[in-house]
Protein backbone atom coordinates (compact mmCIF):
# COMPACT_ATOMS: atom_id res chain seq x y z
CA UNK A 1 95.43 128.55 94.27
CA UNK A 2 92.64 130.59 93.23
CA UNK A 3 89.14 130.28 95.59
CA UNK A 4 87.52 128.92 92.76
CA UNK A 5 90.65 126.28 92.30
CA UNK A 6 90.05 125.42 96.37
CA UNK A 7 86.00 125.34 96.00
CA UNK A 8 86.65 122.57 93.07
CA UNK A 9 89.09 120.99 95.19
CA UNK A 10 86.77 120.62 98.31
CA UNK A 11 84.29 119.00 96.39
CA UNK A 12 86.95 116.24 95.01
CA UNK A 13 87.94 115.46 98.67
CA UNK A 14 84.67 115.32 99.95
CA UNK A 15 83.84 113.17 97.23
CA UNK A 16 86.18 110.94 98.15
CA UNK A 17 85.77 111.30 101.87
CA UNK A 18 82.35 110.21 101.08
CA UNK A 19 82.52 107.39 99.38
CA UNK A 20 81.97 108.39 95.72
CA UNK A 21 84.67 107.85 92.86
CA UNK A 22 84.22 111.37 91.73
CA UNK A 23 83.89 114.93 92.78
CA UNK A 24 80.70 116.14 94.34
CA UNK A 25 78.50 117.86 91.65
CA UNK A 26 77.51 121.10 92.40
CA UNK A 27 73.82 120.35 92.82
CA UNK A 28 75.16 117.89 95.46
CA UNK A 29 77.21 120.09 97.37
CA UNK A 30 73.99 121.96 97.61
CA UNK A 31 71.79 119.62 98.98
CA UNK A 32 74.35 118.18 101.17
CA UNK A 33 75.17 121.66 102.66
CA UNK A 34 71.33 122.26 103.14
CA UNK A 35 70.68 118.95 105.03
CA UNK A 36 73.67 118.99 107.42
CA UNK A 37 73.87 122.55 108.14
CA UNK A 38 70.36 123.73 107.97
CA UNK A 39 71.45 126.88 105.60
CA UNK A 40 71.80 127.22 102.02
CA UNK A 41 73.91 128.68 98.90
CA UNK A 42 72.67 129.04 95.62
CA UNK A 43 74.26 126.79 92.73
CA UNK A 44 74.27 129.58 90.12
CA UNK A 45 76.34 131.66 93.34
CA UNK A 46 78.76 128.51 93.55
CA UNK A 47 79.42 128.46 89.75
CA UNK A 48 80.41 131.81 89.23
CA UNK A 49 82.73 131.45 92.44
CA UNK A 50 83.92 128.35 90.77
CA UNK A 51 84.44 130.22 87.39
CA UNK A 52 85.98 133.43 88.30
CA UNK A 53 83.16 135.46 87.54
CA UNK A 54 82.74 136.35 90.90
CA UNK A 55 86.08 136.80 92.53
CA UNK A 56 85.08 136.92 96.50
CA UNK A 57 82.42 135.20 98.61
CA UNK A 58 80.14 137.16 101.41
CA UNK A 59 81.34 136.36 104.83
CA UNK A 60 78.30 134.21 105.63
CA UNK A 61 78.77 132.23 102.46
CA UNK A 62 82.78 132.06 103.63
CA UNK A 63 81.58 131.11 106.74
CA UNK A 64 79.20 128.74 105.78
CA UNK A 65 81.43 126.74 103.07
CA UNK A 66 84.24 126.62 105.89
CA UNK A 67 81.99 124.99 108.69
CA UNK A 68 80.26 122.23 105.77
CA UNK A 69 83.90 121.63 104.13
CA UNK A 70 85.41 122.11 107.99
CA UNK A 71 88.19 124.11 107.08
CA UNK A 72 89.01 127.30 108.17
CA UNK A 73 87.25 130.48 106.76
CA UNK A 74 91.04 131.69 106.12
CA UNK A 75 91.19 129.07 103.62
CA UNK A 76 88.78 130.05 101.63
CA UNK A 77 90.15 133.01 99.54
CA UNK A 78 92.77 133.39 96.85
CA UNK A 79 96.58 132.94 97.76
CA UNK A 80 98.59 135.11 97.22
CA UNK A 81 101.51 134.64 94.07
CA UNK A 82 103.74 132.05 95.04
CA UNK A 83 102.05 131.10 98.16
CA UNK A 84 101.45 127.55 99.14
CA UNK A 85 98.60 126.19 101.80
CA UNK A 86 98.14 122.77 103.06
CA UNK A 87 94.74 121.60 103.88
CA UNK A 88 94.57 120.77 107.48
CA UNK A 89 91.71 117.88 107.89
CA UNK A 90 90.40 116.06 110.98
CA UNK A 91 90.83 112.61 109.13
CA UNK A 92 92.36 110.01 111.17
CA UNK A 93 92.38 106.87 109.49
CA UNK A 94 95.44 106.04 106.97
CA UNK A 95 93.33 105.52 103.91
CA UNK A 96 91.82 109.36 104.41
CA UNK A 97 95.40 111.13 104.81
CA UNK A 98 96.69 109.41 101.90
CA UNK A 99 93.77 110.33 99.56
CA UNK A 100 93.85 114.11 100.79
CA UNK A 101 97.74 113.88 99.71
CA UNK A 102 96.88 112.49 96.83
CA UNK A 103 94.35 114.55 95.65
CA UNK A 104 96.53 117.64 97.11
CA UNK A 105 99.27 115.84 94.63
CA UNK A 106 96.98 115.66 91.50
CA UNK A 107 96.64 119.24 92.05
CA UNK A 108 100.33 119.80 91.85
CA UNK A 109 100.56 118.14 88.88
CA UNK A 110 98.40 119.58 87.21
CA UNK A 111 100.02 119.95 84.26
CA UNK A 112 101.04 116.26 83.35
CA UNK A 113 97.62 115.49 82.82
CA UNK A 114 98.45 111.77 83.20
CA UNK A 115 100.29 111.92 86.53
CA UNK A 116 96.89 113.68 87.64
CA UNK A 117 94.69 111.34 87.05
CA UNK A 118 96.83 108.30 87.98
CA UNK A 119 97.28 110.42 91.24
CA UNK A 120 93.37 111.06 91.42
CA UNK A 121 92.57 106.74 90.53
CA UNK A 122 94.64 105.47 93.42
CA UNK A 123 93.07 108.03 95.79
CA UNK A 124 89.77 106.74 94.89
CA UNK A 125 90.82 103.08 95.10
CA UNK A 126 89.12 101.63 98.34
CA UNK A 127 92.30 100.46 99.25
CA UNK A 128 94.71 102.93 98.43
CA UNK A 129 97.05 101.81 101.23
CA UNK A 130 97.38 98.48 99.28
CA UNK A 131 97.66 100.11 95.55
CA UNK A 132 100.54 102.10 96.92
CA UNK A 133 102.05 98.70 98.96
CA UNK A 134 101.66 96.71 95.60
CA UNK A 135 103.59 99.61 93.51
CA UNK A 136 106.17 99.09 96.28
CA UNK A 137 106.46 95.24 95.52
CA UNK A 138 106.53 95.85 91.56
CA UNK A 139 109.22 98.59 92.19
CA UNK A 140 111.42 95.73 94.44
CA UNK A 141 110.97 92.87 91.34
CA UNK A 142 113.45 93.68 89.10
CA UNK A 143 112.69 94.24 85.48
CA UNK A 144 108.98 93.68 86.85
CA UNK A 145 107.68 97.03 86.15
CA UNK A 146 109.06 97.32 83.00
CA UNK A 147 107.81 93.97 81.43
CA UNK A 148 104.30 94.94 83.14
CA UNK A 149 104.45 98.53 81.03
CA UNK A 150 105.13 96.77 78.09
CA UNK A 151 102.32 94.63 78.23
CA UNK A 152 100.01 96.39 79.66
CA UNK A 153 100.99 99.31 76.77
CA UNK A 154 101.60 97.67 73.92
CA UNK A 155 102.50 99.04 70.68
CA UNK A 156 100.58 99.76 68.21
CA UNK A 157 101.03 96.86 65.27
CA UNK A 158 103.82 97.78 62.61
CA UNK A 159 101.91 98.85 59.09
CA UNK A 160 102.47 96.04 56.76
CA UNK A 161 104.84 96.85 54.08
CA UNK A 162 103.29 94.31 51.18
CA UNK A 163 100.93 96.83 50.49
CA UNK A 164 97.72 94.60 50.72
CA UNK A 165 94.44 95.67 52.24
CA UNK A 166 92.18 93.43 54.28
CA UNK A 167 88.82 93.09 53.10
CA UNK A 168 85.41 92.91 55.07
């Protein structure tokens, strides 16, 4: 994961951590880090961290990102190829852990674009100990999950083969 990849990631989970059903803008992030840590970062610095544009952070901004996002300053630079990292939080309640592997998960799949964002809805659910319990209980009805798929994604109507067109 790139640092910009981990910066964009931070915001998602504290998003989520605080309540929102999205990521925390930029300008947010901003404010937020002004208020609770008395020191500030410039957006315009953020976004090029965010972009690529500027590959490595000063060690007070490092330093300052890792106390706000309370991670450690370690965290915040690029992995190496290959290299995997799990974010250690200080969450203790259920609902946290499983959005944080969630959200850790949407990253993962990046790729399936609709596995992400499935991944990223149930961690913003308020309950995403119960979305997950009642996926459980469709999976143990047989036939359930199917039927609920097809009706919940229908297809789309057949093309009538008379030929007519409907009029407004």
């Amino acid at each position: 994961m790139t640092l910009g990849e981990k910066i964009r990631y931070l915001r998602e989970v504290e998003g989520s951590l605080r309540g929102l059903d999205r990521p925390l803008t930029q300008q947010e992030l901003m404010k937020a880090i002004k208020r609770e840590t008395k020191h500030a970062i410039s957006q315009s610095y953020l976004s090029q961290i965010e972009s690529g544009k500027r590959r490595h952070m000063t060690q007070s901004s490092r330093t300052l990102l890792a106390k706000f996002f309370k991670v450690h300053p370690g965290f915040l630079v690029d992995d190496p190829k290959g290299y995997h990292t799990e974010l250690v939080s200080d969450l203790r309640t259920t609902e946290g852990k499983l959005d944080v592997w969630l959200l850790q998960g949407s990253e993962r799949f990046a790729a399936d674009a609709q596995v992400s964002e499935v991944l990223i809805k149930v961690a913003r659910d308020k309950d995403t100990r119960g979305r997950l319990l009642l996926l459980g209980e469709i999976l143990n009805t047989p036939g359930l999950a199917d039927r609920l798929f097809e009706a919940l994604r229908p297809q789309p109507p057949q093309s009538s083969s008379t030929g007519r067109r409907r009029t407004l």
